[in-house]
N, C-alpha and C. Protein backbone atom coordinates (compact mmCIF):
# COMPACT_ATOMS: atom_id res chain seq x y z
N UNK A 1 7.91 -9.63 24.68
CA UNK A 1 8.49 -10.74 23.91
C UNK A 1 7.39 -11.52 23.20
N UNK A 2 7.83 -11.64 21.97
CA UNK A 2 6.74 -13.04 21.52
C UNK A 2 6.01 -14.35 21.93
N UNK A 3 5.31 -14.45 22.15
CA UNK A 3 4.25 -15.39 22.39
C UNK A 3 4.97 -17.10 22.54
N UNK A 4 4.72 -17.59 23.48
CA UNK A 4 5.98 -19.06 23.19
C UNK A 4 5.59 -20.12 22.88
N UNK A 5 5.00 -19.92 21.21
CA UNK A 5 4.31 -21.22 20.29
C UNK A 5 5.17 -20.99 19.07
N UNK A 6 4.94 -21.92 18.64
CA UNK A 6 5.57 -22.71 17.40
C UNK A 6 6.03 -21.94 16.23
N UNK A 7 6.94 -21.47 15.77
CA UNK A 7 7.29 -20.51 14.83
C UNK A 7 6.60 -20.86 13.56
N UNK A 8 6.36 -20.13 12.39
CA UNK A 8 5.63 -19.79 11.21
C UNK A 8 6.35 -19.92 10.18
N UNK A 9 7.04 -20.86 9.18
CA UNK A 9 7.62 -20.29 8.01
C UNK A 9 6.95 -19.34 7.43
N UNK A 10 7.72 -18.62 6.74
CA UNK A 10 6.74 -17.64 5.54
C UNK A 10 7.93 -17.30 4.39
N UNK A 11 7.34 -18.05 3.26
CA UNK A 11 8.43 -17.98 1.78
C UNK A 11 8.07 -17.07 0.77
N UNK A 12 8.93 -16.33 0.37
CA UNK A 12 8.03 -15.58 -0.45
C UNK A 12 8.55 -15.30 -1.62
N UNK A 13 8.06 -15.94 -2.98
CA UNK A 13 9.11 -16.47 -4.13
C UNK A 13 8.73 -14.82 -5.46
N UNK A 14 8.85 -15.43 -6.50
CA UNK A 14 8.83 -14.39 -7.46
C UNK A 14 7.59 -14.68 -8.18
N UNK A 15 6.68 -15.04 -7.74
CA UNK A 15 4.99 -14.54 -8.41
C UNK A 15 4.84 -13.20 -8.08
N UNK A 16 4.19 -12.07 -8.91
CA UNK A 16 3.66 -10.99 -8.52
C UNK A 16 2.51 -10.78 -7.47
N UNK A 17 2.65 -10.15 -6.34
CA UNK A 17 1.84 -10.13 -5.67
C UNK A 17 2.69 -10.31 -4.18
N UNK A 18 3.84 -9.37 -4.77
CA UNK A 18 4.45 -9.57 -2.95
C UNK A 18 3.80 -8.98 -1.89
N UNK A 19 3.46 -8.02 -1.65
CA UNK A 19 2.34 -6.96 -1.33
C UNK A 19 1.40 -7.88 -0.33
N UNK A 20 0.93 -9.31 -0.79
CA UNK A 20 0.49 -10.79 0.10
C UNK A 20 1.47 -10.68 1.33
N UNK A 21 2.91 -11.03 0.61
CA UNK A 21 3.62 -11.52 1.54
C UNK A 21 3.89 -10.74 2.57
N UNK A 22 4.35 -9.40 2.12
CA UNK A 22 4.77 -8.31 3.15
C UNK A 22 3.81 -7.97 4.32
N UNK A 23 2.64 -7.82 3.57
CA UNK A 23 1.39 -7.83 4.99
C UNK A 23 1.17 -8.91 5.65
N UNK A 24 1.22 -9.80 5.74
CA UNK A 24 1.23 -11.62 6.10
C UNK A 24 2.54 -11.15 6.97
N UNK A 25 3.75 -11.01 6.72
CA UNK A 25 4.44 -10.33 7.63
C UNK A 25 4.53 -9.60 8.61
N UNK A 26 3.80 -8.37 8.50
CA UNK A 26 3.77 -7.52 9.30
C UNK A 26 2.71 -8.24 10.28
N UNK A 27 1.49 -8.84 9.80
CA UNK A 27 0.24 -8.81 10.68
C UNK A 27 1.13 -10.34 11.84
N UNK A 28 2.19 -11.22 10.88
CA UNK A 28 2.28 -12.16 12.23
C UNK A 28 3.21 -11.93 12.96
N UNK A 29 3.72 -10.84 12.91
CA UNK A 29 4.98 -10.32 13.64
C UNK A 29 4.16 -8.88 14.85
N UNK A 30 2.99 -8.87 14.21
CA UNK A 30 2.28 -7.94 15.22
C UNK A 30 1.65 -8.76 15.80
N UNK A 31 1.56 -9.61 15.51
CA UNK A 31 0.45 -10.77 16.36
C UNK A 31 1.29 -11.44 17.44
N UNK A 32 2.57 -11.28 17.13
CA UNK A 32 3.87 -11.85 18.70
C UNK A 32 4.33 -13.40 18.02
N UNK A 33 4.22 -13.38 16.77
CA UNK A 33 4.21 -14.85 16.16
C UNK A 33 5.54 -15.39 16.03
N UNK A 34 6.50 -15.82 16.00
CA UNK A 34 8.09 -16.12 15.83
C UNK A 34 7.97 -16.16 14.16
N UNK A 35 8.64 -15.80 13.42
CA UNK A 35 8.82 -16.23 11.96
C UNK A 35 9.92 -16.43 11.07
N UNK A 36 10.29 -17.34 10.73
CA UNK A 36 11.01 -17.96 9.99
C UNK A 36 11.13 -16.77 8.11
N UNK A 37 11.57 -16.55 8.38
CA UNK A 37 11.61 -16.04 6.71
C UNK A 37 12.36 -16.33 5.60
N UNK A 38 11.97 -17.07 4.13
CA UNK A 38 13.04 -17.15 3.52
C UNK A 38 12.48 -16.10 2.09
N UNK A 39 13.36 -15.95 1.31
CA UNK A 39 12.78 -15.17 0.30
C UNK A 39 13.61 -15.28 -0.97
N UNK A 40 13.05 -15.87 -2.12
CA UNK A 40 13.99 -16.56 -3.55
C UNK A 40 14.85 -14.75 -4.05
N UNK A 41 15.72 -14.84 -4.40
CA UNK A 41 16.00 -14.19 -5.37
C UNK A 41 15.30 -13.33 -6.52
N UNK A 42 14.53 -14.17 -7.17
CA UNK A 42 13.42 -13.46 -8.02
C UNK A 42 12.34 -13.05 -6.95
N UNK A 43 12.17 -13.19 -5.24
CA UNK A 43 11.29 -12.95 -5.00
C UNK A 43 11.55 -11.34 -4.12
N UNK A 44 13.03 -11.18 -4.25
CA UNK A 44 13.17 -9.65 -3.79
C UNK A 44 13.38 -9.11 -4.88
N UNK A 45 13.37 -9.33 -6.41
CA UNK A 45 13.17 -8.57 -7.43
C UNK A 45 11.82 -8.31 -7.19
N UNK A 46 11.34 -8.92 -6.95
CA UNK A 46 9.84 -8.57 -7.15
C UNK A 46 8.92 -7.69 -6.05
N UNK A 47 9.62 -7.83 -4.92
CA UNK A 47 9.26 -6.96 -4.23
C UNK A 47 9.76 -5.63 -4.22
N UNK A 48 10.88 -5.36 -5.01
CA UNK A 48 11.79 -3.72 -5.65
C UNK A 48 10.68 -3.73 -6.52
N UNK A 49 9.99 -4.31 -7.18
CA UNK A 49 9.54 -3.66 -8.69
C UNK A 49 8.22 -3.09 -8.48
N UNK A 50 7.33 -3.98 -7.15
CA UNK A 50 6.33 -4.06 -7.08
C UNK A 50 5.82 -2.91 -5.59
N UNK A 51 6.93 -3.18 -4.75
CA UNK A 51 7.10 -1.73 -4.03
C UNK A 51 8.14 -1.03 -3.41
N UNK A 52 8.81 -0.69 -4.23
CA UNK A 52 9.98 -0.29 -4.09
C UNK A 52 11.07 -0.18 -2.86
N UNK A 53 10.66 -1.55 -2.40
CA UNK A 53 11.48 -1.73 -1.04
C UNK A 53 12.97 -2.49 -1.53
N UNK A 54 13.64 -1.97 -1.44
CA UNK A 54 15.28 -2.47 -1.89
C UNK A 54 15.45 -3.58 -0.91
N UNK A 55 15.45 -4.78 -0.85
CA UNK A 55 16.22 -5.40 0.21
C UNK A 55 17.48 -6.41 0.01
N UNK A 56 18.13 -6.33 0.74
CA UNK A 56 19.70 -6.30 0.38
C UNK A 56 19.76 -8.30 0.19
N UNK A 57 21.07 -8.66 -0.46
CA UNK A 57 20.96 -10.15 -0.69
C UNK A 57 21.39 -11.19 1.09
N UNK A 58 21.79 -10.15 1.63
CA UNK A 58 22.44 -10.94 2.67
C UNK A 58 21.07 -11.10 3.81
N UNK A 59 20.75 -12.27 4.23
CA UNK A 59 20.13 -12.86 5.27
C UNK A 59 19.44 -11.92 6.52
N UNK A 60 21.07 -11.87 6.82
CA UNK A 60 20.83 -10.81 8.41
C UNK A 60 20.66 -9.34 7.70
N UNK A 61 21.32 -9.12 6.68
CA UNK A 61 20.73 -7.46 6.41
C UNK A 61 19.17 -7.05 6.35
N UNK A 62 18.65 -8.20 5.70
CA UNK A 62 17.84 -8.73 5.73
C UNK A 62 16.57 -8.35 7.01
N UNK A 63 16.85 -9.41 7.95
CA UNK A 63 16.44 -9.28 9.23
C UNK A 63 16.28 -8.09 9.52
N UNK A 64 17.48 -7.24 9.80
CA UNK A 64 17.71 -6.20 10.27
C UNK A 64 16.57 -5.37 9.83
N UNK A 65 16.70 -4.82 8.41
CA UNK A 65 15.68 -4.05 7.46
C UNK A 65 14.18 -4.52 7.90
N UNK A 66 13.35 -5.62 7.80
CA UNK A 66 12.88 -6.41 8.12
C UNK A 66 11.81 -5.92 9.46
N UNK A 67 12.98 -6.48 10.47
CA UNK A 67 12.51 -5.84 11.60
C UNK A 67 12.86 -4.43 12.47
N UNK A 68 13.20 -3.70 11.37
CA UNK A 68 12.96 -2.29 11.91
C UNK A 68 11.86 -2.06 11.62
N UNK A 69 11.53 -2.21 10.32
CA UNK A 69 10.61 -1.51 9.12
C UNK A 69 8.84 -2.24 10.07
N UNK A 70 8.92 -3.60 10.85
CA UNK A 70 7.56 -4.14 10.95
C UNK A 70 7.81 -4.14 12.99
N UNK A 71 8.79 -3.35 13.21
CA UNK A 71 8.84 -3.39 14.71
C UNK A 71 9.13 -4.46 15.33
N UNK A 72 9.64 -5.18 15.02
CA UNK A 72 9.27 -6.98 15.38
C UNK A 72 10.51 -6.78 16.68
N UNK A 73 10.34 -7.90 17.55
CA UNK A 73 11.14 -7.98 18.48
C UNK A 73 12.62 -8.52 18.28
N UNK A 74 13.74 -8.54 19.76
CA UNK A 74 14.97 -9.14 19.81
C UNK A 74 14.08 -10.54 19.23
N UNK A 75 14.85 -11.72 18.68
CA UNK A 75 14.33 -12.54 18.09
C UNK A 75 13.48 -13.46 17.50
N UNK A 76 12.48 -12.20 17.02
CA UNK A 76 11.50 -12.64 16.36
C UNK A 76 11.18 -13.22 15.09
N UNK A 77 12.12 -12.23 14.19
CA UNK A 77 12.29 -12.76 13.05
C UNK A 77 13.50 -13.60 12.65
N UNK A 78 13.91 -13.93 12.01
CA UNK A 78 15.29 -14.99 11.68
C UNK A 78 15.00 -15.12 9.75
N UNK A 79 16.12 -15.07 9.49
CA UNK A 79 16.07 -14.86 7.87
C UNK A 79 16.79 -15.74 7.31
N UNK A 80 16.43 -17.06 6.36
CA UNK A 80 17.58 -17.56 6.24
C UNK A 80 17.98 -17.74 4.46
N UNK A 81 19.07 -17.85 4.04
CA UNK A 81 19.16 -18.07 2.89
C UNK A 81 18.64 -19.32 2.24
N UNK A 82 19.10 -19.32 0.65
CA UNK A 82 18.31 -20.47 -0.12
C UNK A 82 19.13 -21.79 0.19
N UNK A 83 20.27 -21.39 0.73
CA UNK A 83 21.38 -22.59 0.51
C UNK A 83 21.33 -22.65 2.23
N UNK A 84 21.31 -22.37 3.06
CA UNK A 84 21.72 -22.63 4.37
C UNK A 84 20.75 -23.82 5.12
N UNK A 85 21.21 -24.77 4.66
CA UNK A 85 21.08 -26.16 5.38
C UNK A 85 21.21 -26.45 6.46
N UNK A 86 21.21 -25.22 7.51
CA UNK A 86 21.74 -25.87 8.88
C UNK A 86 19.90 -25.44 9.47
N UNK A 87 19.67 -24.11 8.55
CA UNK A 87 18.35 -23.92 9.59
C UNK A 87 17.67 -24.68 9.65
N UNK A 88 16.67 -24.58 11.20
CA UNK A 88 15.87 -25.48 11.26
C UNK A 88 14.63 -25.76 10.24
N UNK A 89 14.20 -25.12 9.50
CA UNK A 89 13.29 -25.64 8.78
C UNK A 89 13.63 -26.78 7.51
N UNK A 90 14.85 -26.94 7.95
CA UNK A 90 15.45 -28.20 6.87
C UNK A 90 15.69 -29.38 7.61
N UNK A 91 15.03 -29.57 8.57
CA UNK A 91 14.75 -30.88 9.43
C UNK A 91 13.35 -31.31 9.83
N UNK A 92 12.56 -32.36 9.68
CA UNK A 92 12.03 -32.68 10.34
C UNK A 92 11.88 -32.68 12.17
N UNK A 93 13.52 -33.07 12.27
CA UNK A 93 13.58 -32.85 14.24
C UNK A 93 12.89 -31.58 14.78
N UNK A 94 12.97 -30.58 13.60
CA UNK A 94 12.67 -29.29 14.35
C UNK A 94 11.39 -28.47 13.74
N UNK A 95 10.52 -28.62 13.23
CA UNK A 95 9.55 -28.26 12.10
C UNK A 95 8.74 -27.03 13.04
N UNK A 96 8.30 -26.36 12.25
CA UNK A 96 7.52 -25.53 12.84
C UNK A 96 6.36 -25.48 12.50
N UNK A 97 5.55 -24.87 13.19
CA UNK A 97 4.46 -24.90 13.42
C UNK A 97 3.44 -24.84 12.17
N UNK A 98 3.46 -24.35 10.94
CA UNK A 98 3.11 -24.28 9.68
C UNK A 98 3.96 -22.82 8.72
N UNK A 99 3.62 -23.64 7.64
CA UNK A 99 4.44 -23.53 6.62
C UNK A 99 3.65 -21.93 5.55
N UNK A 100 3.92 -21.13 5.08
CA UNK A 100 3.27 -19.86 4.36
C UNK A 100 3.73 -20.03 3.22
N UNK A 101 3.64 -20.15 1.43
CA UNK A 101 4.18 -19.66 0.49
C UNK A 101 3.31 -18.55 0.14
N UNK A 102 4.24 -17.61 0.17
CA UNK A 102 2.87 -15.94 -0.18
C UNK A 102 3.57 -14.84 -0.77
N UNK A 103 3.50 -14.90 -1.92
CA UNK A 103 2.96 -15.60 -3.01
C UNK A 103 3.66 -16.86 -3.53
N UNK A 104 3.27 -17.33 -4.17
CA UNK A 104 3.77 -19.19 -4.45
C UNK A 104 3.60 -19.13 -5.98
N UNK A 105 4.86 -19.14 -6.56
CA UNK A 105 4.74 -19.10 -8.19
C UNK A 105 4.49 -20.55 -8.54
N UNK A 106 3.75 -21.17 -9.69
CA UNK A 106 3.62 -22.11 -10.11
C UNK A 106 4.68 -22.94 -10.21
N UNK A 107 6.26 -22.34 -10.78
CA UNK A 107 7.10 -23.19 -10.28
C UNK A 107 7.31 -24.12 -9.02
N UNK A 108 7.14 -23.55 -7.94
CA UNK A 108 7.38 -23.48 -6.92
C UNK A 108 6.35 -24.68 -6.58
N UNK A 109 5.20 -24.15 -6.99
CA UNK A 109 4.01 -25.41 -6.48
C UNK A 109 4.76 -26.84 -7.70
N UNK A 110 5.14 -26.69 -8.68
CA UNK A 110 5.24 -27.74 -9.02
C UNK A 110 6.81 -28.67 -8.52
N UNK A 111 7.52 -27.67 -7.81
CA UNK A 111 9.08 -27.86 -7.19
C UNK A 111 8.18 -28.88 -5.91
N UNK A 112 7.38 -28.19 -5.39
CA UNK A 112 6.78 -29.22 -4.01
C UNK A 112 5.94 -30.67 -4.63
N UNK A 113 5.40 -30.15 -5.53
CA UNK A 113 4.17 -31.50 -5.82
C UNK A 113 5.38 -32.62 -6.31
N UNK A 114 6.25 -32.32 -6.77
CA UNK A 114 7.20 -33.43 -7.24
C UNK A 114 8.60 -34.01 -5.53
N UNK A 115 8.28 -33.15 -4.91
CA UNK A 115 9.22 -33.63 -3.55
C UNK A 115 10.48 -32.97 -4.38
N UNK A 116 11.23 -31.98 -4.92
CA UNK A 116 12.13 -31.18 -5.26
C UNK A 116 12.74 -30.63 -4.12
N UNK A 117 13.85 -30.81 -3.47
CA UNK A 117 14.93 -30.02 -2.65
C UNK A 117 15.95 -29.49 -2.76
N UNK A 118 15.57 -28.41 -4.31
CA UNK A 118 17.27 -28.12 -4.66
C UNK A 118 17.33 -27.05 -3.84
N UNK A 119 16.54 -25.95 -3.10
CA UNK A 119 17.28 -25.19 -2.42
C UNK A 119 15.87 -25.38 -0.85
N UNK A 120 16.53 -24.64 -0.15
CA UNK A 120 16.11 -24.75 1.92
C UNK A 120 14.61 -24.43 1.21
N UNK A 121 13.64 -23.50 0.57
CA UNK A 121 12.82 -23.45 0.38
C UNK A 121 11.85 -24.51 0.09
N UNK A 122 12.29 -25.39 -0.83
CA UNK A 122 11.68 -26.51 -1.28
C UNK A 122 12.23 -27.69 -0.63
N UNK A 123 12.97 -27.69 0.22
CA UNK A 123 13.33 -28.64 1.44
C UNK A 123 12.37 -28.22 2.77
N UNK A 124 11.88 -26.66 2.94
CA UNK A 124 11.22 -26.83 3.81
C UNK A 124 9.64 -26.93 3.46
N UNK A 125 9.12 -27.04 2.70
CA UNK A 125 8.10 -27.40 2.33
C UNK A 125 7.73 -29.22 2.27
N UNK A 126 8.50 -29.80 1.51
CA UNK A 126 9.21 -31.09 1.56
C UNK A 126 9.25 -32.01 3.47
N UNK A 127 9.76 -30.81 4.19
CA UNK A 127 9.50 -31.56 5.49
C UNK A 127 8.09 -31.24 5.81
N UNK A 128 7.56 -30.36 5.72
CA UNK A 128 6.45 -29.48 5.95
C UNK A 128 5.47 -30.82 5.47
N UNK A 129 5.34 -31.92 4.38
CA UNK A 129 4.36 -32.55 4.03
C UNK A 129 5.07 -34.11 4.47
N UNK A 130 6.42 -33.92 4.91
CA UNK A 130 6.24 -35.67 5.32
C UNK A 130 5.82 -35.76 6.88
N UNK A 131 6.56 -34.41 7.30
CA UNK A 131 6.10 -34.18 9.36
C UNK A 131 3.96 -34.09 9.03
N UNK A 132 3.48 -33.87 8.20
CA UNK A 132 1.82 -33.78 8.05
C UNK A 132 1.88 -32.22 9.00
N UNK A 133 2.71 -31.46 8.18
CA UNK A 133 2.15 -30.29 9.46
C UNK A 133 1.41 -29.57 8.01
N UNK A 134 1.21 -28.08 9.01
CA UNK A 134 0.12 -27.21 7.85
C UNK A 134 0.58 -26.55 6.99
N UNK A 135 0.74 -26.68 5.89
CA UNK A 135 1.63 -25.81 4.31
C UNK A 135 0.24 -25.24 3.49
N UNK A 136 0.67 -24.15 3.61
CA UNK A 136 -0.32 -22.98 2.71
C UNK A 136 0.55 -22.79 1.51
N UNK A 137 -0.63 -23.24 0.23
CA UNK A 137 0.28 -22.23 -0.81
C UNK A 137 -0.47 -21.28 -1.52
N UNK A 138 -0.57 -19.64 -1.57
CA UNK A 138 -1.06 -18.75 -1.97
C UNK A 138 -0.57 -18.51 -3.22
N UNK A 139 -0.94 -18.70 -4.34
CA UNK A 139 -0.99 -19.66 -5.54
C UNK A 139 -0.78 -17.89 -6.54
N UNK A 140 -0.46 -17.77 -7.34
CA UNK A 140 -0.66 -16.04 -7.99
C UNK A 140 -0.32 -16.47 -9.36
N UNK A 141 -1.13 -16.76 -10.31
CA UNK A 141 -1.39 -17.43 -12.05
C UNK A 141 -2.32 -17.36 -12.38
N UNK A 142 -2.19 -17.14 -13.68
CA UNK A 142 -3.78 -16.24 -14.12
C UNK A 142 -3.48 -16.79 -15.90
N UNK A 143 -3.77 -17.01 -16.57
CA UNK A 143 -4.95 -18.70 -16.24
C UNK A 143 -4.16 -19.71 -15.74
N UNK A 144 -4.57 -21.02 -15.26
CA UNK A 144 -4.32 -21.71 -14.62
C UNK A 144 -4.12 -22.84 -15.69
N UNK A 145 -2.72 -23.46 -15.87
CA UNK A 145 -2.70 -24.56 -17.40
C UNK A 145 -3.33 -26.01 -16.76
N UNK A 146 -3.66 -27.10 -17.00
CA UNK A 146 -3.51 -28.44 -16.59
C UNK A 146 -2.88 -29.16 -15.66
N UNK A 147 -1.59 -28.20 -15.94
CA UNK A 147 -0.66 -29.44 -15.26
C UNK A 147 -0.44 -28.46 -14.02
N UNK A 148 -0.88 -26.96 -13.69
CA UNK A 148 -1.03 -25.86 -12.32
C UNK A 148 -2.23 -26.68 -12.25
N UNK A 149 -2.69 -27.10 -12.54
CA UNK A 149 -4.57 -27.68 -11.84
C UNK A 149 -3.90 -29.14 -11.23
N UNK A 150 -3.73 -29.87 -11.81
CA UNK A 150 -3.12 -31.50 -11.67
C UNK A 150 -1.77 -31.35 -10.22
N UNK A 151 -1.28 -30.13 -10.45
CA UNK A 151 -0.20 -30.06 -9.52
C UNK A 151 -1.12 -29.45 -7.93
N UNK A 152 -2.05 -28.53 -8.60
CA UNK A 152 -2.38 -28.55 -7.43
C UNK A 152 -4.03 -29.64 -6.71
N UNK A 153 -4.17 -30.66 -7.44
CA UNK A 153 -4.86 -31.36 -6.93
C UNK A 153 -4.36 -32.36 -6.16
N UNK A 154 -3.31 -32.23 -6.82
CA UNK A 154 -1.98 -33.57 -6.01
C UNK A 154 -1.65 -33.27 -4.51
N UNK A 155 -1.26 -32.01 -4.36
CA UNK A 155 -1.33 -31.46 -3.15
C UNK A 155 -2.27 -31.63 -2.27
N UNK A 156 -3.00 -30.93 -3.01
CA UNK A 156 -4.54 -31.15 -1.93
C UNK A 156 -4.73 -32.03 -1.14
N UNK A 157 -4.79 -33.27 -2.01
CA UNK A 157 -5.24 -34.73 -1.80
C UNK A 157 -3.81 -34.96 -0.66
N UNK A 158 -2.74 -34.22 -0.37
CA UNK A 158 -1.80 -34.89 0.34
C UNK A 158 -2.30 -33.76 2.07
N UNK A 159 -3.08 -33.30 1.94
CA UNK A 159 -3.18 -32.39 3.14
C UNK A 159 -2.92 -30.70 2.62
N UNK A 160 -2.46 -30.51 1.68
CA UNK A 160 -1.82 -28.95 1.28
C UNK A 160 -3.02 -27.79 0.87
N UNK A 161 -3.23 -26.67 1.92
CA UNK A 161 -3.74 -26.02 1.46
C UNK A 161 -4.04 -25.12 0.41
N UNK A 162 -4.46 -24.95 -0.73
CA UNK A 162 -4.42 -24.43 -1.97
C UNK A 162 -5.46 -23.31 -1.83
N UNK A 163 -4.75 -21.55 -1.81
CA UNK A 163 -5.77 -20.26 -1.51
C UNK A 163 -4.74 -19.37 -2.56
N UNK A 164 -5.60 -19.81 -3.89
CA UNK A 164 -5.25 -18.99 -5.32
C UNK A 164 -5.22 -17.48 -4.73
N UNK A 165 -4.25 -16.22 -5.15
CA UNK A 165 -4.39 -15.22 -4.65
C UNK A 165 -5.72 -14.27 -5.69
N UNK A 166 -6.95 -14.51 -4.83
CA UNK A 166 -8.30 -14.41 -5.53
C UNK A 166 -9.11 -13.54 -4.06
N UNK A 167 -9.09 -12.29 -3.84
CA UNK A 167 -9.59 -11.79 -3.02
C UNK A 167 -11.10 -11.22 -3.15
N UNK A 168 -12.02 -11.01 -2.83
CA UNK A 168 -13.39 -11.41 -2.76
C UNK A 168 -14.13 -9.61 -2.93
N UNK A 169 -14.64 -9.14 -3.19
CA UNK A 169 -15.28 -7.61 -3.03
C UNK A 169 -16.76 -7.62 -2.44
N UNK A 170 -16.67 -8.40 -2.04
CA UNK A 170 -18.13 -8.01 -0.87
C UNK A 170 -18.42 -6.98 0.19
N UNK A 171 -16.82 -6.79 0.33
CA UNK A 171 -16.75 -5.86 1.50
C UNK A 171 -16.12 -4.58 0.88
N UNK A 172 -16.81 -4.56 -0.33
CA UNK A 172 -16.69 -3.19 -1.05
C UNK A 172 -15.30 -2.74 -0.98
N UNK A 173 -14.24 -3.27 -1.52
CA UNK A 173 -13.00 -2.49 -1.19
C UNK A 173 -12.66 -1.31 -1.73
N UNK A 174 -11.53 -0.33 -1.07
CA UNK A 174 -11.90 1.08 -1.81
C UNK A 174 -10.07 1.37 -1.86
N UNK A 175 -9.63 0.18 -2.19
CA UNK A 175 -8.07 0.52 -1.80
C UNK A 175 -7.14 -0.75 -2.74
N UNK A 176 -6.13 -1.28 -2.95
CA UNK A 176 -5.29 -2.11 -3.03
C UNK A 176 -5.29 -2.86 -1.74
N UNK A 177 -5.06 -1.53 -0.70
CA UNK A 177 -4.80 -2.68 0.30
C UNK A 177 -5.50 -3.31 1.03
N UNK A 178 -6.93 -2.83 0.85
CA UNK A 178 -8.39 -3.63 1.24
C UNK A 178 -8.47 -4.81 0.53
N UNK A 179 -7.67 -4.97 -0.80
CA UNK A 179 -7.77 -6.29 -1.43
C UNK A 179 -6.79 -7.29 -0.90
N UNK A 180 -5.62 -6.50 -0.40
CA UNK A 180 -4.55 -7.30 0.38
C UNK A 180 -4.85 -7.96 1.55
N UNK A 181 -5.19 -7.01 2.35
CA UNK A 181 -6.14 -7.59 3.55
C UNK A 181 -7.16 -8.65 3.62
N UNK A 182 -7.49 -8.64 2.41
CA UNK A 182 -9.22 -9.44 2.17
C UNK A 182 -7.68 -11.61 2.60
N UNK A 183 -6.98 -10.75 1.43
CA UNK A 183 -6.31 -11.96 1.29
C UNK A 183 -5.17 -12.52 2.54
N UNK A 184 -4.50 -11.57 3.26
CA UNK A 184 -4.14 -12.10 4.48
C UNK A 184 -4.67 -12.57 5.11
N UNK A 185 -6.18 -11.98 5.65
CA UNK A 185 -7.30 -12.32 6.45
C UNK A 185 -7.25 -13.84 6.77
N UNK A 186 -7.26 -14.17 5.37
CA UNK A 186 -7.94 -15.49 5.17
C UNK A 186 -6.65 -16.31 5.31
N UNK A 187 -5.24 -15.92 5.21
CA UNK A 187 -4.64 -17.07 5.55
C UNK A 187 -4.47 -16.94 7.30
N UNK A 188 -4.63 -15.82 7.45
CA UNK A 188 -4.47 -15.58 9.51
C UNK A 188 -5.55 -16.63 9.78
N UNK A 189 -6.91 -16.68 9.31
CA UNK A 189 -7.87 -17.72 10.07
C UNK A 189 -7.52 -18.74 9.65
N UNK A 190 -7.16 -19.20 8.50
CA UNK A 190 -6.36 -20.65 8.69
C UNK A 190 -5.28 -20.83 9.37
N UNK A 191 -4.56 -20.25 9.95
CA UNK A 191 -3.57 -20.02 11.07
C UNK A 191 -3.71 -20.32 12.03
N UNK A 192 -5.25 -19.53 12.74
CA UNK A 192 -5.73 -19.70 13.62
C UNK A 192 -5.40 -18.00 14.63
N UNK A 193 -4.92 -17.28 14.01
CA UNK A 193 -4.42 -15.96 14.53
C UNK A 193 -5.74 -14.78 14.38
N UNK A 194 -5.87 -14.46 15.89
CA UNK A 194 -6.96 -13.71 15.59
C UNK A 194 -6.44 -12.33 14.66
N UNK A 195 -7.28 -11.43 13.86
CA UNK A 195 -7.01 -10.62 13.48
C UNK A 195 -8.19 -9.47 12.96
N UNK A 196 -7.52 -8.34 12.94
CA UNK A 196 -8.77 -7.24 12.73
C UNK A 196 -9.16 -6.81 11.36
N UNK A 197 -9.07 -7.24 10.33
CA UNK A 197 -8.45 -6.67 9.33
C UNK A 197 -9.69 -6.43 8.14
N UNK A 198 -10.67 -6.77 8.49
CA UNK A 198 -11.99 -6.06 7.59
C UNK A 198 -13.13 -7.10 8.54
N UNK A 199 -14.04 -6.40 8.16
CA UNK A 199 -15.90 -7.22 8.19
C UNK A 199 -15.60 -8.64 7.78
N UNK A 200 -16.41 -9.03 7.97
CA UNK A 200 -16.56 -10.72 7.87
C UNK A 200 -18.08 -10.64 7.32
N UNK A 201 -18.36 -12.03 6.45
CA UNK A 201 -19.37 -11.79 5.58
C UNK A 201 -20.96 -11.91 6.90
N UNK A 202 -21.76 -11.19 6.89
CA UNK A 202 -22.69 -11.16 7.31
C UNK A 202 -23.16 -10.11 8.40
N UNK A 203 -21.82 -9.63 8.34
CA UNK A 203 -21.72 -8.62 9.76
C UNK A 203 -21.64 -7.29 9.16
């Protein structure tokens, strides 16, 4: 059974670069982590286009697919829709342990920097910065306009972690998914989740 600490949101909208999210998945669901999952509409287009994983619109089909495909345990994962207001990540009473956007379209960062709650996604982010817990946003925009810089300085300055999806080649990558890794890596140690997933600089 999973580990009995604080569950993980992990959102994963329609920036390119689902490929973040899906491994960020797998590695905290191998790690025994509880996880919360929500995922936009444009953000399972984008994961059909980008790797041809079909996943269905319904929640629990969802799950199901989900956690066959990453092994995950009897209730590990939980899937909830954009509109379902009852889950817990749309309360403060019940917050979890920190917050994932991976990948985080600029919309999205600018839906949070303004306190926006039109759907559970941007309500749970929204509790995520008045509870002061930990919200990652893995940022995927290429160039970055003024008001993506201004939106994300605003954040910052409120506690919000800002990790542009910008993965590093020091460690010589020889793959896609050595670049993926480079970039999970780094949100698992801000997590605090140990993980194996390449060299570390100096070693």
């Amino acid at each position: 059974m999973p580990e009995n600490r604080g569950p993980i949101t992990l959102a994963i909208t329609g920036a390119s670069g689902s490929a973040y999210g899906l491994r960020l998945l797998e590695c905290l669901l191998g790690a025994g982590r509880r996880v919360y999952l929500l995922i936009s509409r444009p953000g399972r287009l984008v994961v059909r286009m980008e790797t041809g994983l079909e996943l269905p619109s319904r929640p629990e089909e969802i799950r199901r697919l989900l956690s066959e495909r990453f092994q995950a345990a009897e209730g590990q994962l939980r899937v909830f829709g954009p509109e379902q207001w009852t889950a817990p990540v749309a309360s403060g009473s019940n917050p979890p342990q920190a917050m994932v956007v991976c990948p985080c379209t600029v919309s999205t960062l600018s839906a949070i920097a303004c306190g926006a709650s039109n759907n559970l996604l941007e309500r749970a982010a929204d509790v995520m910065l008045k509870e002061q817990r930990k919200l990652i946003l893995v940022v995927r925009e290429t160039p970055f306009s003024a008001v993506h810089l201004e939106n994300m300085l605003k954040l910052a300055r409120l506690g919000v972690l800002i990790m542009p999806a910008a993965p590093g080649f020091y460690h010589r990558p020889r793959s896609v998914d050595d670049l993926v890794d480079f970039m999970v890596a780094r949100v698992l140690d801000q997590l605090g989740i140990e993980h194996g997933l390449g060299p570390r600089w100096g070693e």
